[in-house]
C-alpha atoms as a PDB file:
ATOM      1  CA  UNK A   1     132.731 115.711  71.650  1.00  0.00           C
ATOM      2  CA  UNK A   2     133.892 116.364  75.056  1.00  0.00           C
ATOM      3  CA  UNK A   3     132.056 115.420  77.929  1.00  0.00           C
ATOM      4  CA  UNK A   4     131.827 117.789  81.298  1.00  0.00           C
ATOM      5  CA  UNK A   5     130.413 116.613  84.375  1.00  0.00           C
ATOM      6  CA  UNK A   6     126.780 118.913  85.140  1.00  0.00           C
ATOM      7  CA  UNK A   7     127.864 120.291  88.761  1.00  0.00           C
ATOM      8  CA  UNK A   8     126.490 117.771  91.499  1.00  0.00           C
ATOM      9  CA  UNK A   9     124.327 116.284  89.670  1.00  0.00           C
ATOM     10  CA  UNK A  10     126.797 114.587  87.718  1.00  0.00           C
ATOM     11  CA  UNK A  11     125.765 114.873  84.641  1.00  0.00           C
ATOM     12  CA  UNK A  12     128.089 114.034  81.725  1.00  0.00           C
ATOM     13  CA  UNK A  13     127.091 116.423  79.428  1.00  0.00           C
ATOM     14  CA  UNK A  14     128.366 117.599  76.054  1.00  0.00           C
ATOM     15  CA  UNK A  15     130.526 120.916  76.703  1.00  0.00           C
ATOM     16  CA  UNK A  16     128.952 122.664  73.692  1.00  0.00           C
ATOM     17  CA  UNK A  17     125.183 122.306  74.290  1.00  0.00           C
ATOM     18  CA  UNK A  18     122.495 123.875  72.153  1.00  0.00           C
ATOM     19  CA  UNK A  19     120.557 127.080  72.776  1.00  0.00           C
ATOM     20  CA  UNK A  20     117.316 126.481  71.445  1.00  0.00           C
ATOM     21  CA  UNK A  21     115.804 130.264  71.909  1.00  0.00           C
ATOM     22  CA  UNK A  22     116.703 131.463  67.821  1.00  0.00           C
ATOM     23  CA  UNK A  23     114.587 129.226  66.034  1.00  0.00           C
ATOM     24  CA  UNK A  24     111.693 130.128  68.223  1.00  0.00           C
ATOM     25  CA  UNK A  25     110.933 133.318  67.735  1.00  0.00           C
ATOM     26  CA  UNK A  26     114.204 134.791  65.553  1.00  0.00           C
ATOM     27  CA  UNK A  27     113.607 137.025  62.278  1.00  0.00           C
ATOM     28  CA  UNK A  28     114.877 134.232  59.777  1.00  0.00           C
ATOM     29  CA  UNK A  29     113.786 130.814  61.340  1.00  0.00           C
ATOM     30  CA  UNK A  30     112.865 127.914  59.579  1.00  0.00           C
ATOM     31  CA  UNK A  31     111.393 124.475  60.702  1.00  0.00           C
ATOM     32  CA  UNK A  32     112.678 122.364  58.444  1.00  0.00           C
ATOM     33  CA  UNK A  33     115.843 123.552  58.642  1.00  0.00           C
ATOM     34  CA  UNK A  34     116.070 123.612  62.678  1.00  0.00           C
ATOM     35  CA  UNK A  35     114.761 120.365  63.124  1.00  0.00           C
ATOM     36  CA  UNK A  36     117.826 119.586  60.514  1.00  0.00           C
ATOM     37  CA  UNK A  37     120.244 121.093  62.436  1.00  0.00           C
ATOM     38  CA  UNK A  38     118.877 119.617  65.554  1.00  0.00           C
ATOM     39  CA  UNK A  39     119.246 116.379  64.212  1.00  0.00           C
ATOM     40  CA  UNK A  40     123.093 116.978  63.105  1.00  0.00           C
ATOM     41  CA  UNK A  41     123.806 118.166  66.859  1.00  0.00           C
ATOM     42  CA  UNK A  42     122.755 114.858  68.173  1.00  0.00           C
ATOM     43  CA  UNK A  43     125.022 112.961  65.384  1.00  0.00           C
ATOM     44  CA  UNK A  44     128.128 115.085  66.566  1.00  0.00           C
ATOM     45  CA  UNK A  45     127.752 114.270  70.182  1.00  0.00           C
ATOM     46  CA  UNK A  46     125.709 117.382  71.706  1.00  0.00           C
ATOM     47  CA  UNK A  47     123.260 116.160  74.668  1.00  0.00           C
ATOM     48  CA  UNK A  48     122.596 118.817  76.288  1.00  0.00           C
ATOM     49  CA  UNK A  49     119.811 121.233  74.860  1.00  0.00           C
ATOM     50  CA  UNK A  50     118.607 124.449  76.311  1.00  0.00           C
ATOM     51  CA  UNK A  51     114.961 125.289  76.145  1.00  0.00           C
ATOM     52  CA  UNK A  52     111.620 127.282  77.717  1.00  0.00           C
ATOM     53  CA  UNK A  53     108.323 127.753  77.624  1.00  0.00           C
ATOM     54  CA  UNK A  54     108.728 131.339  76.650  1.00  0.00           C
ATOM     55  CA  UNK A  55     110.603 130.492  73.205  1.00  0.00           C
ATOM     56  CA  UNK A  56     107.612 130.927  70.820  1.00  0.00           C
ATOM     57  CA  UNK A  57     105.140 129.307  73.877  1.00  0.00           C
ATOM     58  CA  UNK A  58     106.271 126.131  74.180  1.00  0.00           C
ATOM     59  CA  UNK A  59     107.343 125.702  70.164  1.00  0.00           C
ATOM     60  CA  UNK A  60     110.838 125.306  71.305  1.00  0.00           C
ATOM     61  CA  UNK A  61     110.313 122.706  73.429  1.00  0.00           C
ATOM     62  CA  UNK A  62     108.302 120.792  71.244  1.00  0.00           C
ATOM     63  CA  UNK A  63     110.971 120.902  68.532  1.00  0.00           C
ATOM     64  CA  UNK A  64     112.679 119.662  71.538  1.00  0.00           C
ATOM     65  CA  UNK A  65     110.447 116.860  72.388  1.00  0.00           C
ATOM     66  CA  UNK A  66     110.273 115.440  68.878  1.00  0.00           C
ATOM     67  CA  UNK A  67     114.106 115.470  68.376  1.00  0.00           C
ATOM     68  CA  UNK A  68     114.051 113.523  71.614  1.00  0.00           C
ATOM     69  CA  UNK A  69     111.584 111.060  70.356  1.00  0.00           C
ATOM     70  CA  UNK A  70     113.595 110.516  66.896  1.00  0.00           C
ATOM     71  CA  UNK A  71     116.942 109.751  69.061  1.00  0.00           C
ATOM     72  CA  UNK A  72     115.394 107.390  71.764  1.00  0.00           C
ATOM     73  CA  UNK A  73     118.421 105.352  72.195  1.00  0.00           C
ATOM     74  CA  UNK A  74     120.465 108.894  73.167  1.00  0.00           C
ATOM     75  CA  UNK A  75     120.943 109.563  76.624  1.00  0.00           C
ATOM     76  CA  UNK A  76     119.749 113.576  75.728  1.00  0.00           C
ATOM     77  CA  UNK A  77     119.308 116.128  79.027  1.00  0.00           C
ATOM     78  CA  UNK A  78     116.248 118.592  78.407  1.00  0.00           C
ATOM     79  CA  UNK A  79     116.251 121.799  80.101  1.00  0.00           C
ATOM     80  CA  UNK A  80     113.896 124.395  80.305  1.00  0.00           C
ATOM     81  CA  UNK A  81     112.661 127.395  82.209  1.00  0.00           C
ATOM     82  CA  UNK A  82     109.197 128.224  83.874  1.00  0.00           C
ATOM     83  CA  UNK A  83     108.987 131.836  82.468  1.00  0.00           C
ATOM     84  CA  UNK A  84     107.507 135.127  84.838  1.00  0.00           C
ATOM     85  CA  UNK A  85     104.296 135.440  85.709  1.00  0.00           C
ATOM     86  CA  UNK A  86     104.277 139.205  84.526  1.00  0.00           C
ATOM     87  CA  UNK A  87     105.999 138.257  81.705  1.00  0.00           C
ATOM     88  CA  UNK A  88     108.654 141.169  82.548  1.00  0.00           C
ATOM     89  CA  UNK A  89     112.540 140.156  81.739  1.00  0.00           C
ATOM     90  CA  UNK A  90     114.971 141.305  83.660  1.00  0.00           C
ATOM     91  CA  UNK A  91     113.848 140.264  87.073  1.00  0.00           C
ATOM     92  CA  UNK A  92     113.193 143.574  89.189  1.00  0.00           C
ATOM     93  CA  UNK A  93     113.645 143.551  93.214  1.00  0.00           C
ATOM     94  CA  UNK A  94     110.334 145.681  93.453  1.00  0.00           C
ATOM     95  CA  UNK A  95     108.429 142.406  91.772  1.00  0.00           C
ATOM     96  CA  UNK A  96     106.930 139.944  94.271  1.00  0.00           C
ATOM     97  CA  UNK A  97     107.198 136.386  94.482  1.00  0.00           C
ATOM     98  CA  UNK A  98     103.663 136.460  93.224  1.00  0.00           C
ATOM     99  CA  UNK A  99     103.881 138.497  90.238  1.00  0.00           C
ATOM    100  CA  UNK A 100     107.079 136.141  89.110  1.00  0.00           C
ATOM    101  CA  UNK A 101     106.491 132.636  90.733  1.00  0.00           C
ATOM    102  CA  UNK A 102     103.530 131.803  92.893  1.00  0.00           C
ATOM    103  CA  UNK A 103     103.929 128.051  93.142  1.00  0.00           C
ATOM    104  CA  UNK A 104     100.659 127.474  91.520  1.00  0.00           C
ATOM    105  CA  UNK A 105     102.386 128.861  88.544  1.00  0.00           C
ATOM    106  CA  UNK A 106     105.775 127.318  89.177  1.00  0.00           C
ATOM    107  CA  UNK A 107     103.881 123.484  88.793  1.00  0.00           C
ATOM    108  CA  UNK A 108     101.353 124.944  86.041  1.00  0.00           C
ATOM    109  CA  UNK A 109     104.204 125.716  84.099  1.00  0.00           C
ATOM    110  CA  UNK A 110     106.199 122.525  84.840  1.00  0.00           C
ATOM    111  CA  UNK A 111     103.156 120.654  83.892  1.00  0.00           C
ATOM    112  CA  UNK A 112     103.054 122.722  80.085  1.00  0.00           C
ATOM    113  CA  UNK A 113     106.516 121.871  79.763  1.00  0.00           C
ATOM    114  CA  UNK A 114     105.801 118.144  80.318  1.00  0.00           C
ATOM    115  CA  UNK A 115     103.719 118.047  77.699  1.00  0.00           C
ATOM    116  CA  UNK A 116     105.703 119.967  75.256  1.00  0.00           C
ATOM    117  CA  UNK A 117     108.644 117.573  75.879  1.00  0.00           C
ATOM    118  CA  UNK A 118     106.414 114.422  75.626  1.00  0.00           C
ATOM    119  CA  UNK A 119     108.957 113.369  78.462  1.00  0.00           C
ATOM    120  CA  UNK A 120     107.885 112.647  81.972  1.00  0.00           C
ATOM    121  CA  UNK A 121     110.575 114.060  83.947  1.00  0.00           C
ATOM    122  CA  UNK A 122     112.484 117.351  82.832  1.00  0.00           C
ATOM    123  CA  UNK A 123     115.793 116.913  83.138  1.00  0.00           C
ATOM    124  CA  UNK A 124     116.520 120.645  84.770  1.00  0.00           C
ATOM    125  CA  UNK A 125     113.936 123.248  85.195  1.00  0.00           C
ATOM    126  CA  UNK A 126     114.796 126.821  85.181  1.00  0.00           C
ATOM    127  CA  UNK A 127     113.256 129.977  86.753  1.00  0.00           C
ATOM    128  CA  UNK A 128     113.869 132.145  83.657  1.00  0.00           C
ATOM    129  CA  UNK A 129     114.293 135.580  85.958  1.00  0.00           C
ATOM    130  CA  UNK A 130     115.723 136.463  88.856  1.00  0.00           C
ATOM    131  CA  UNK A 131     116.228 138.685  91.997  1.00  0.00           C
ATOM    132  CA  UNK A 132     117.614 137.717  95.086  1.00  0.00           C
ATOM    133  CA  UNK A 133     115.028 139.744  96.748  1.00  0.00           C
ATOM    134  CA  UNK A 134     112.870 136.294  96.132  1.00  0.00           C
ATOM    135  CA  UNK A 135     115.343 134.382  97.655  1.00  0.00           C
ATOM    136  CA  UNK A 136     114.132 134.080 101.081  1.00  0.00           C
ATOM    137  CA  UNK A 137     110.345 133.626 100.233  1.00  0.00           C
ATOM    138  CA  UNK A 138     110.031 129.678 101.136  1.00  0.00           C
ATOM    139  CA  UNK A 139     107.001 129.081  98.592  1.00  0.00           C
ATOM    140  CA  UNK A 140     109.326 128.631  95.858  1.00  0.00           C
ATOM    141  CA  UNK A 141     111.411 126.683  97.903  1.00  0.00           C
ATOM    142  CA  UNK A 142     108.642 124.174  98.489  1.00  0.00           C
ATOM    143  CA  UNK A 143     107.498 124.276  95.122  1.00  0.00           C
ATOM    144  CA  UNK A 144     111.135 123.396  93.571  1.00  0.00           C
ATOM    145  CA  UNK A 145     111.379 120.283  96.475  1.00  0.00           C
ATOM    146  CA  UNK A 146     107.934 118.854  95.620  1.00  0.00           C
ATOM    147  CA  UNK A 147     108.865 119.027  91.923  1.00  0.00           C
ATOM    148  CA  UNK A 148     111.799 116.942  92.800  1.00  0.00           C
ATOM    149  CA  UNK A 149     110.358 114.745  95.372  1.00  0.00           C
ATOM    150  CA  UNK A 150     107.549 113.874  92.872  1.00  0.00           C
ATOM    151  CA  UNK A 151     110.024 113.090  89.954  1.00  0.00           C
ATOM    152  CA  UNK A 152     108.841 115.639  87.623  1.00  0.00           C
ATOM    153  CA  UNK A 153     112.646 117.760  87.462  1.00  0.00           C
ATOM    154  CA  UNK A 154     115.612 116.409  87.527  1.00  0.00           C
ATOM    155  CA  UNK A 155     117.112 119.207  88.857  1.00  0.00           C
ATOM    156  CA  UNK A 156     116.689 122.790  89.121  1.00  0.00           C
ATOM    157  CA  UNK A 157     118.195 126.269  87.819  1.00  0.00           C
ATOM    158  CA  UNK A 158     118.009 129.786  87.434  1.00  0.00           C
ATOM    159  CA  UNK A 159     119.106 131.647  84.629  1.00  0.00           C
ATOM    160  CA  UNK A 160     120.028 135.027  86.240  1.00  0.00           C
ATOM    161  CA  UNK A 161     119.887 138.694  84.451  1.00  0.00           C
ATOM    162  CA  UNK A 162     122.416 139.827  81.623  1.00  0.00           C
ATOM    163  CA  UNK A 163     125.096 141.808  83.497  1.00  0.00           C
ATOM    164  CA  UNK A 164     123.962 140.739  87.154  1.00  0.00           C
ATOM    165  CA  UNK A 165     125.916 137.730  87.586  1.00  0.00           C
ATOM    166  CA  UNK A 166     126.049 138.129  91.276  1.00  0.00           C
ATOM    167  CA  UNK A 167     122.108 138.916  91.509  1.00  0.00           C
ATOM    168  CA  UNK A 168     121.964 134.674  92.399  1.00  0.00           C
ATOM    169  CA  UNK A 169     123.983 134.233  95.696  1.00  0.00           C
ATOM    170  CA  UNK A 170     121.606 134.266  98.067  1.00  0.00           C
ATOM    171  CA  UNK A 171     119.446 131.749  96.336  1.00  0.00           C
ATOM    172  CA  UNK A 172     122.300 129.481  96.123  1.00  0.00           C
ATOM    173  CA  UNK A 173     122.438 129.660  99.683  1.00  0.00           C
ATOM    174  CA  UNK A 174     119.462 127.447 100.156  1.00  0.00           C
ATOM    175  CA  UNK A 175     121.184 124.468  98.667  1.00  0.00           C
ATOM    176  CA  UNK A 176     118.317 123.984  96.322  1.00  0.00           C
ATOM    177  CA  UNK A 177     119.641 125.432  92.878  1.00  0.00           C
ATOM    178  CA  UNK A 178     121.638 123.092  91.317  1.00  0.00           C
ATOM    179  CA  UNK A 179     123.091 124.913  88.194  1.00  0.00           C
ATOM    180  CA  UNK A 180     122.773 128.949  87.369  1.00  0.00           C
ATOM    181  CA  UNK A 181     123.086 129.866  83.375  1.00  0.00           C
ATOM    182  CA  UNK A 182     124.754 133.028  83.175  1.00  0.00           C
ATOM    183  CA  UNK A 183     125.905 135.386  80.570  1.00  0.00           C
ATOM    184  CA  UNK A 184     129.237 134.484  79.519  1.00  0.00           C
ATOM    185  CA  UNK A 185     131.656 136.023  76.842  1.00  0.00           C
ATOM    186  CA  UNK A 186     134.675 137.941  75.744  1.00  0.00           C
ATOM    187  CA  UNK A 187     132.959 140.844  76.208  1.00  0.00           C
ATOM    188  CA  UNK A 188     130.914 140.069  79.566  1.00  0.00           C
ATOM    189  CA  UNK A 189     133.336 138.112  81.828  1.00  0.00           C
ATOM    190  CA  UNK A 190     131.814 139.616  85.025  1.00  0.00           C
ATOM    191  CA  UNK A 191     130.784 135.836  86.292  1.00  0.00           C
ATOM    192  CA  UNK A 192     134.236 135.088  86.879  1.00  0.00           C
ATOM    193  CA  UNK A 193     134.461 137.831  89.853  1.00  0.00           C
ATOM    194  CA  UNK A 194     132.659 136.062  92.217  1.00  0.00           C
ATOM    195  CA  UNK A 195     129.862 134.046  90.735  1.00  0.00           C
ATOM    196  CA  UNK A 196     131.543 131.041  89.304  1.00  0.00           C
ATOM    197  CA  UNK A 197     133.915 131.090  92.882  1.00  0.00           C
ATOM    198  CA  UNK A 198     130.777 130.480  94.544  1.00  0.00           C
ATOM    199  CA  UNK A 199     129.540 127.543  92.210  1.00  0.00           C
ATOM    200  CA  UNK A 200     132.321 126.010  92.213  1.00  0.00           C
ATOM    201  CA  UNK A 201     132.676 125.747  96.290  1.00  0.00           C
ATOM    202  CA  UNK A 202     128.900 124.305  96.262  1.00  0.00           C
ATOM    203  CA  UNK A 203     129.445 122.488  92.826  1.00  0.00           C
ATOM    204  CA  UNK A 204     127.009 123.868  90.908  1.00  0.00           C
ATOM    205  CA  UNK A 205     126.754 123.647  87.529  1.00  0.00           C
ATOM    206  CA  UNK A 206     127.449 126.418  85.204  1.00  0.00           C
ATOM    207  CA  UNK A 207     125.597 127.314  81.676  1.00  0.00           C
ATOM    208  CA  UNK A 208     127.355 129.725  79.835  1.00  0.00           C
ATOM    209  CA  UNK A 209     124.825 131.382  77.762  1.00  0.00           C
ATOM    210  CA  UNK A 210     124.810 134.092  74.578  1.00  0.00           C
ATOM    211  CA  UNK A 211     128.874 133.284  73.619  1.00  0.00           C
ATOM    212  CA  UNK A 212     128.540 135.185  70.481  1.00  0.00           C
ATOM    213  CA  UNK A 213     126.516 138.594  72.284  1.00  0.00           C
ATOM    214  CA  UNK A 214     123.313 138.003  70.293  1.00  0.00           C
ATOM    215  CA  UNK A 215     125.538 137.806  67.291  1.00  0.00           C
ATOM    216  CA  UNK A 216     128.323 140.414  67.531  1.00  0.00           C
ATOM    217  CA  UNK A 217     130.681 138.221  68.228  1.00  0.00           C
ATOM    218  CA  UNK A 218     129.794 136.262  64.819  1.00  0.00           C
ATOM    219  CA  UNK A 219     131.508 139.410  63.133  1.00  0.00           C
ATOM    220  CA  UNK A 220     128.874 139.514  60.594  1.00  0.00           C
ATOM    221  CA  UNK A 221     127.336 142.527  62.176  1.00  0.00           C
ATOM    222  CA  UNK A 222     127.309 145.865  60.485  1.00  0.00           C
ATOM    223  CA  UNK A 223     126.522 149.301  61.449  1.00  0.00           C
ATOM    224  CA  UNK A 224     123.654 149.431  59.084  1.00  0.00           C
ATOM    225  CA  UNK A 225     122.206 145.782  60.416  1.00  0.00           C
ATOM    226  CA  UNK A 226     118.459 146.170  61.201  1.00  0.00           C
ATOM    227  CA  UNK A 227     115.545 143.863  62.355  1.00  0.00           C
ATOM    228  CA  UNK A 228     111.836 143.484  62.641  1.00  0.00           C
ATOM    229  CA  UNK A 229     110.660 145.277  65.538  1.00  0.00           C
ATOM    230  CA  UNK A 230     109.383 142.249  67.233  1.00  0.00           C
ATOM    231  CA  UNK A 231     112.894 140.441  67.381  1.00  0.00           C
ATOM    232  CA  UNK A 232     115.036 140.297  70.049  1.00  0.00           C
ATOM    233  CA  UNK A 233     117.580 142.014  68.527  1.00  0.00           C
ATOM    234  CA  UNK A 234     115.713 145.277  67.045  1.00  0.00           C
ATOM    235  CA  UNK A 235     115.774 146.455  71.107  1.00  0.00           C
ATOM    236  CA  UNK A 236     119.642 144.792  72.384  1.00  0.00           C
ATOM    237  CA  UNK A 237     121.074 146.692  69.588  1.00  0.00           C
ATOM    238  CA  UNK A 238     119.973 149.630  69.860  1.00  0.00           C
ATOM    239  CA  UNK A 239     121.418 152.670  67.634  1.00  0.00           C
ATOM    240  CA  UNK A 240     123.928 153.825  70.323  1.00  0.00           C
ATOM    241  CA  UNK A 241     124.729 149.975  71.577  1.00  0.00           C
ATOM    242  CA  UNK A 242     125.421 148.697  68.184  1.00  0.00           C
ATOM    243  CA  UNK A 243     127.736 151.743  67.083  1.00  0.00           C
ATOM    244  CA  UNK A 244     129.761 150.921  70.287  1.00  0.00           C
ATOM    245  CA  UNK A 245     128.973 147.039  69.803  1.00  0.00           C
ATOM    246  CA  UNK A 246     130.583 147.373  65.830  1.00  0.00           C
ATOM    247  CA  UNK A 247     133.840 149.387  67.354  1.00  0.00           C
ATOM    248  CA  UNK A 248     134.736 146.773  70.054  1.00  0.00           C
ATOM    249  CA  UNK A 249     134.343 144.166  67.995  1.00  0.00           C
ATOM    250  CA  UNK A 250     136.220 145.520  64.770  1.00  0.00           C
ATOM    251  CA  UNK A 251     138.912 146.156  67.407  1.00  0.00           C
ATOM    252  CA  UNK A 252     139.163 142.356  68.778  1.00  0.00           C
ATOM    253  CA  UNK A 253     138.817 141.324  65.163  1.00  0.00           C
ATOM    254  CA  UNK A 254     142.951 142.479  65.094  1.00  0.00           C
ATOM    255  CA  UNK A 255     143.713 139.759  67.107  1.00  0.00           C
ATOM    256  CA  UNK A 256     141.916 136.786  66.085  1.00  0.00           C
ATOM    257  CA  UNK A 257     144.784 134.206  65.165  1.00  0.00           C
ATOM    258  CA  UNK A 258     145.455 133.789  61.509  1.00  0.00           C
ATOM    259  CA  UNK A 259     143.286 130.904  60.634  1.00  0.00           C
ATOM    260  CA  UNK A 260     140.999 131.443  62.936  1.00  0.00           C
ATOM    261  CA  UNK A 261     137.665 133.004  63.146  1.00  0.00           C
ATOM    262  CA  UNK A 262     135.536 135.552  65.265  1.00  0.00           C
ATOM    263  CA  UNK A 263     133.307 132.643  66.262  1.00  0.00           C
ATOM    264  CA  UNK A 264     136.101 130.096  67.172  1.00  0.00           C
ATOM    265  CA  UNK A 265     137.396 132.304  69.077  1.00  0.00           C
ATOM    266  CA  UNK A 266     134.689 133.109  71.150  1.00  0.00           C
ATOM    267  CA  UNK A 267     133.722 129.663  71.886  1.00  0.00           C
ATOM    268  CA  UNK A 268     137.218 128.836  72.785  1.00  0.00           C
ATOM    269  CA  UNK A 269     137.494 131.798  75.456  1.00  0.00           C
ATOM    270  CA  UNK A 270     135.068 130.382  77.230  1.00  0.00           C
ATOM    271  CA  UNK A 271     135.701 126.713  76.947  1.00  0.00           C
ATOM    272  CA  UNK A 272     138.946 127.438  78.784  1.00  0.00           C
ATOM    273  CA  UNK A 273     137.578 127.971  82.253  1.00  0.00           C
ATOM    274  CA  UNK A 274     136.750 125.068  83.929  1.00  0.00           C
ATOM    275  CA  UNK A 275     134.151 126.406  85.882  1.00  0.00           C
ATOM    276  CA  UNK A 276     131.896 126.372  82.661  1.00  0.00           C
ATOM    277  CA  UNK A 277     130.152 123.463  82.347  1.00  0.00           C
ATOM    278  CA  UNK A 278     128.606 123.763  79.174  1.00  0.00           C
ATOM    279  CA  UNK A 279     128.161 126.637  76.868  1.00  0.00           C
ATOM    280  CA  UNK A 280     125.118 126.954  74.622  1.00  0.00           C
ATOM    281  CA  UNK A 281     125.509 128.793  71.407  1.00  0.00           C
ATOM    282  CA  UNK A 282     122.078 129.211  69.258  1.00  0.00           C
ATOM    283  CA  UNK A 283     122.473 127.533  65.968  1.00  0.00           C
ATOM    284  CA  UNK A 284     119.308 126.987  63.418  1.00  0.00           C
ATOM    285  CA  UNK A 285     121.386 125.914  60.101  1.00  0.00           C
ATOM    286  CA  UNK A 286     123.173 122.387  60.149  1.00  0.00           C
ATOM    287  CA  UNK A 287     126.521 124.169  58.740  1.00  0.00           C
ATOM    288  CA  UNK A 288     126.683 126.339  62.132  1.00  0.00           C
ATOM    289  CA  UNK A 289     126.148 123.338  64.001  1.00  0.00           C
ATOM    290  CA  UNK A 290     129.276 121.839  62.392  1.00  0.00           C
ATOM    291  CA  UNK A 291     131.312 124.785  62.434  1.00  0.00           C
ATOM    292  CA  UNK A 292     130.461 124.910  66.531  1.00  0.00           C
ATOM    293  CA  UNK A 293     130.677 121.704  67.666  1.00  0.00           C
ATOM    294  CA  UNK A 294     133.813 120.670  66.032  1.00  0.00           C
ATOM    295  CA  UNK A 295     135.666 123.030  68.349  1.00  0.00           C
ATOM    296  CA  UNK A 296     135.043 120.390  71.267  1.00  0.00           C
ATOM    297  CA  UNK A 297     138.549 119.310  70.861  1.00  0.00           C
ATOM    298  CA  UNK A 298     140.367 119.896  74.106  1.00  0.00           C
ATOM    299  CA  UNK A 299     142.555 122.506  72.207  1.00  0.00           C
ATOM    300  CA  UNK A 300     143.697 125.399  74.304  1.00  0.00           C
ATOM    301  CA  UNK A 301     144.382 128.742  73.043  1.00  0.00           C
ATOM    302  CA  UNK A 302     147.680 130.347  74.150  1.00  0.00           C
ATOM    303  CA  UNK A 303     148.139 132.213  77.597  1.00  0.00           C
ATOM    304  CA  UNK A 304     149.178 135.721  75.581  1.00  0.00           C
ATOM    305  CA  UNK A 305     146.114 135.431  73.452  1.00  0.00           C
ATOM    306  CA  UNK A 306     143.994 135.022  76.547  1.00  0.00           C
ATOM    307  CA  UNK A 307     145.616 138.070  78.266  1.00  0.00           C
ATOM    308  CA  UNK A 308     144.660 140.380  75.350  1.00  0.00           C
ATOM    309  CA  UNK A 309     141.253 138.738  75.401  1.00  0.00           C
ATOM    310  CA  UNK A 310     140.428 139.918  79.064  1.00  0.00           C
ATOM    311  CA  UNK A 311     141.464 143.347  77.648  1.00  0.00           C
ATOM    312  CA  UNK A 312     138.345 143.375  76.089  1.00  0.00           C
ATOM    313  CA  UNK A 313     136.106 142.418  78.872  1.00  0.00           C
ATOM    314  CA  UNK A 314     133.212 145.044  78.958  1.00  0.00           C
ATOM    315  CA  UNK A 315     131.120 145.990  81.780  1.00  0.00           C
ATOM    316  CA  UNK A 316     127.329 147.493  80.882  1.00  0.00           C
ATOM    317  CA  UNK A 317     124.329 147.601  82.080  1.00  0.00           C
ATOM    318  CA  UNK A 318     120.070 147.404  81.943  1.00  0.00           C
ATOM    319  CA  UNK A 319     120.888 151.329  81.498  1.00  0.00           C
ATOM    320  CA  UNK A 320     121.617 150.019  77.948  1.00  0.00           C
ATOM    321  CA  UNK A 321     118.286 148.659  77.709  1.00  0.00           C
END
């Protein structure tokens, strides 16, 4: 496994992490089995895992906290996020710091987490929404420095809307967010216009989040897929998003390298910029967890490959939603 260093806070963390949100809440999830594959991340290097409160109410992060108790002698980083107040994803501009993140909420939160972890310091804490109309409202700036000054975060991130990478500069202004976790993929390559730039002038760590699309970039997707109406994935892919989803993706399917598969190839676009300091793919069988992790190889894919791949950059938005 290759090792990254975590933005200033020097962290040498795994560059394939673990995305902890699918076996939380997911149509399909199993215990047993994502405890199992847990487990085989830690035996193939992976040390970074990506939690939050709002994956199944703290669940997550107590699968989190156990697999950190079973590997005690594993230098693991835990990261988490304090989730909205209103409980609305995306962040919205006409919110208010108090409908989002009063700091009352911020620390109750933080506290929860604790708990859940069984740790007593989170490694990174996470606001999991964001607008940069926030950003100026110093009660969550005093709430994120008392965390730190009391020990209980390590360090602290926000993980910014899907298809607003640049919704996050202002806040990085302050000099107080030490990572941002994006939306990064073949399809969404937006951060690269100006949001990793910035990051990497203030070195901050960068978490490259939903590689595969929720799954479309898997290639096991079908026009006919379907789930429960309470996952995730019953409102992303939406009739009209996963007709368009299917066509894009049967047309980068033409140039995946003989050999190769849809997923590799994913994981591999993004492993190539070096502003990415880990990427966090959800995996909830032990066999995925192989398949992903043994990509951490240093192997580079070739520079005509990568030119057809930003042909097939794709620029939505929440009017998707």
């Amino acid at each position: 496994m290759q090792t990254r260093r975590f933005g200033r806070l020097g962290w040498p963390v795994s560059e394939i992490g673990y995305g902890m949100w699918g076996m939380a809440g997911w149509t399909g999830s199993n215990d047993e089995q994502s405890l199992a594959a847990l487990d085989q991340a830690v035996a193939l290097g992976c040390t970074f895992f990506d939690t939050a409160w709002a994956y199944g109410d703290g669940r997550s992060e107590r699968f989190l906290g156990e697999i950190v108790r079973r590997h005690r002698g594993k230098r693991l980083y835990t990261a988490t996020k304090v989730p909205p107040k209103n409980r609305r994803w995306p962040g919205r501009a006409e919110d208010t710091l108090d409908d989002v993140f009063p700091p009352d909420h911020i620390r109750e939160y933080t506290e929860r987490s604790l708990v859940n972890l069984g740790v007593e310091r989170i490694d990174l804490q996470q606001f999991h929404v964001w607008s940069d109309a926030w950003a100026g409202d110093e009660r969550w700036q005093r709430a994120v420095s008392d965390l730190k000054a009391e020990g209980l975060i390590g360090g602290f991130g926000i993980s910014v809307n899907r298809w607003e990478p640049a919704n996050v500069l202002r806040a990085l202004e302050t000099g107080l967010v030490d990572s941002v976790q994006v939306v990064y993929n073949i399809f969404d390559q937006s951060p690269e216009d100006v949001l990793f730039g910035v990051c990497r002038e203030r070195d901050i760590a960068v978490i490259a989040r939903v590689p595969f699309d929720e799954g479309s970039l898997t290639g096991t997707l079908t026009r006919d897929s379907r789930w429960p109406e309470e996952d995730f994935r019953s409102h992303y892919f939406f009739p009209d998003h996963l007709t368009a989803v299917i066509d894009r993706v049967d047309r980068l399917k033409r140039i995946v390298p003989p050999g190769m598969t849809l997923p590799e190839l994913a994981l591999r676009f993004i492993l190539q910029h070096p502003d990415v300091s880990t990427v966090i793919p959800g995996m909830r069988r032990p066999e995925h967890v192989v398949a992903n992790l043994r990509l951490s190889d240093g192997a580079k894919l070739p520079d005509d490959l990568m030119s057809a791949l930003r042909t097939h950059r794709w620029d939505r938005s929440f009017a998707l939603q």
